[in-house]
Protein backbone atom coordinates (compact mmCIF):
# COMPACT_ATOMS: atom_id res chain seq x y z
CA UNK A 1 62.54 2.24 47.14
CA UNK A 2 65.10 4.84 46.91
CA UNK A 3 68.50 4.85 47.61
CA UNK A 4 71.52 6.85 47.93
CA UNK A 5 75.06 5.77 46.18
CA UNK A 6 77.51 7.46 47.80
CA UNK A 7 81.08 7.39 45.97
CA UNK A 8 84.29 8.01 48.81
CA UNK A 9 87.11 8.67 48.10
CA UNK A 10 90.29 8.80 50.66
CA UNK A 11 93.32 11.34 50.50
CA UNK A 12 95.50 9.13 52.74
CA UNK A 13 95.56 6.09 50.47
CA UNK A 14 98.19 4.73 47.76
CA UNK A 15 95.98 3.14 46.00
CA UNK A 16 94.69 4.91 43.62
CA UNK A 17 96.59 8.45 42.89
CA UNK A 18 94.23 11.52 42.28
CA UNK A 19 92.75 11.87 39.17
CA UNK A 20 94.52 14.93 38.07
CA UNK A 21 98.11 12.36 37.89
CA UNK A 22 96.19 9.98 35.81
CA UNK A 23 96.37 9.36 32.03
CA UNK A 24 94.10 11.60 29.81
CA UNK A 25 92.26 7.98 28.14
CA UNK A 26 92.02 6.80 32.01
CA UNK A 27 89.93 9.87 32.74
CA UNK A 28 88.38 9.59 29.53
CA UNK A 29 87.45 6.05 30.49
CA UNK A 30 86.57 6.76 33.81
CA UNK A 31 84.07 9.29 32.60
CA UNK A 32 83.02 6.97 30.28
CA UNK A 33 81.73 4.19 32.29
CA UNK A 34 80.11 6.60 34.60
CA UNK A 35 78.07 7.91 31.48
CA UNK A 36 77.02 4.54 30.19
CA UNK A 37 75.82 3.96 33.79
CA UNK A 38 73.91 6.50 33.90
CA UNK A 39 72.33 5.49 30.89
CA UNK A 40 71.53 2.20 31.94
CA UNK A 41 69.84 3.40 34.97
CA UNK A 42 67.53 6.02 32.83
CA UNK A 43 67.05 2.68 30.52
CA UNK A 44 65.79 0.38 33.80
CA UNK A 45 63.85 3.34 34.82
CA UNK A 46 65.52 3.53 38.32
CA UNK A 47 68.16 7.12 37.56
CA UNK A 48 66.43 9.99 39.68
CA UNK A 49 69.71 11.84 39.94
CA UNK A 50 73.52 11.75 39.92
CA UNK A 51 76.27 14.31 40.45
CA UNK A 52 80.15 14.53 40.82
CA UNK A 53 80.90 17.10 43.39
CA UNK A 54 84.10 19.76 43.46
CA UNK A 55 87.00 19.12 45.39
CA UNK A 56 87.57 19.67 49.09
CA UNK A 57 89.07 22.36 49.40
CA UNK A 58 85.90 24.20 48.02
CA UNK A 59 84.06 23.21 50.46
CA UNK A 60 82.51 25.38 53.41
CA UNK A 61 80.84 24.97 56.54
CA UNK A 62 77.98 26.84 57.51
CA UNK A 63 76.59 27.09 60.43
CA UNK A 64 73.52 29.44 62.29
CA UNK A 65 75.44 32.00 64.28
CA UNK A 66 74.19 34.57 66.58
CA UNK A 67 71.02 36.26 65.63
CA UNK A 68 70.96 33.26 62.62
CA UNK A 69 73.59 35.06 60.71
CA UNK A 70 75.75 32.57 58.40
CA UNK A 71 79.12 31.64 59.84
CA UNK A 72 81.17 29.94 57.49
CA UNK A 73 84.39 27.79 58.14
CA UNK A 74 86.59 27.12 54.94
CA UNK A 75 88.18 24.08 54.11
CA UNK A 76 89.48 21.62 53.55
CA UNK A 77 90.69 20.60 56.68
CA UNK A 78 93.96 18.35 57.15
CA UNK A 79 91.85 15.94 59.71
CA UNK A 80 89.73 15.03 57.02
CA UNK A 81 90.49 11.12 55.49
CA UNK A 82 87.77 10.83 53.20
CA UNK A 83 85.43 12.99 51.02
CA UNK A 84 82.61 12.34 48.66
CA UNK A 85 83.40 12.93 45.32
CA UNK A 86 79.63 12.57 44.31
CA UNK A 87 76.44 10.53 44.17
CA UNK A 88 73.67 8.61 42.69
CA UNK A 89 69.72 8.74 43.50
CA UNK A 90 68.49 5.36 42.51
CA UNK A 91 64.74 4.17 42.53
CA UNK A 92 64.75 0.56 42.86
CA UNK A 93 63.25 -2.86 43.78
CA UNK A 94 64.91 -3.34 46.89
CA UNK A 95 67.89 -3.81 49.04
CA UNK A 96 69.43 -6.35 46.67
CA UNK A 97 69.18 -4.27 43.77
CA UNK A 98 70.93 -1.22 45.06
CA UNK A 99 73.76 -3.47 46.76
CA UNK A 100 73.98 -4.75 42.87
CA UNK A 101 74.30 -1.34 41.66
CA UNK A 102 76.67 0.26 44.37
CA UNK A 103 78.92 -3.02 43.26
CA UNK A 104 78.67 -2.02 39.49
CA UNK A 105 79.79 1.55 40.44
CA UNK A 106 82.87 0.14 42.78
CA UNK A 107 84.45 -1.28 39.80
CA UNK A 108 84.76 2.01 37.83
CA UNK A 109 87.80 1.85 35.43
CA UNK A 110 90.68 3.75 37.14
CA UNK A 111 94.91 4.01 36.11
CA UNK A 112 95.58 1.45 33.70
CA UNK A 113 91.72 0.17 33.25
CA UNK A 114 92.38 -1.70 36.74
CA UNK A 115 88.85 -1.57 38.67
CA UNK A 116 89.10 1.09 41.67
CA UNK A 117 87.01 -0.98 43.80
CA UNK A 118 86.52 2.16 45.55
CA UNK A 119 83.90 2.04 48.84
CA UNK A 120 80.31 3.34 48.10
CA UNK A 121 78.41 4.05 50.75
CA UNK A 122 74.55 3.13 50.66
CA UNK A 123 71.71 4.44 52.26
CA UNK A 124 67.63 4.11 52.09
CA UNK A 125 66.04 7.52 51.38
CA UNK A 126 63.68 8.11 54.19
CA UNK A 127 60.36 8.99 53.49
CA UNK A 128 57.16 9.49 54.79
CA UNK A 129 54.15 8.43 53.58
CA UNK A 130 52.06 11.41 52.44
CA UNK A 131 48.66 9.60 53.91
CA UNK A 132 49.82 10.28 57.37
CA UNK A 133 49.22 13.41 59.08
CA UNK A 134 52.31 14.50 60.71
């Protein structure tokens, strides 16, 4: 089964500062951990994708306009609480499994080593079976 990891992060919280105020061998670990875990997963066979998306305020919202031309709203956009800082694909067991991994990823090393415990959001791919006739 598939799955999709889905890494938040929140603007409005003391928690954990952004990343640009953090140390340069916090980053460094940071990155590191989410290397080896990516490894792992390639090891177990389950990686099937993973990427770290830009910030906010590079995102854009596009949406069919008259005659299906683009129109596209800038961002960021001061209502906004959360974001998605990027993902993971994983191709797993089961349920269990990807609640296992999502846990692993939580506890990425943030200021000072301390675990960020940060939410990830998880969700089943959807698929449908290529035997049926749609």
């Amino acid at each position: 089964m598939k799955y999709m990891l889905l890494m938040q992060f929140s603007g409005q919280t003391d928690e954990v500062p952004p990343i640009d105020t953090w140390a340069a061998e916090d980053v460094r670990a940071n990155i590191q951990f989410m290397n080896d875990t990516n490894k792992k997963l390639v090891d177990a066979g389950e990686f099937v994708d993973a990427q770290g998306l830009a910030a906010p305020d590079q995102a854009r919202i596009v949406r069919a306009g008259e005659g299906g031309a683009a129109v596209v709203t800038d961002g960021p956009f001061p209502e906004t609480k959360e974001f998605l800082v990027g993902y993971w694909i994983v191709d797993c067991d089961g349920p269990e499994r990807a609640v296992d991994l999502a846990a692993h990823v939580s506890a990425a090393p943030g200021p000072g080593g301390r675990p960020l415990n940060m939410p990830i959001e998880l969700r089943q791919v959807m698929s449908i079976d290529s035997s049926e006739e749609l």
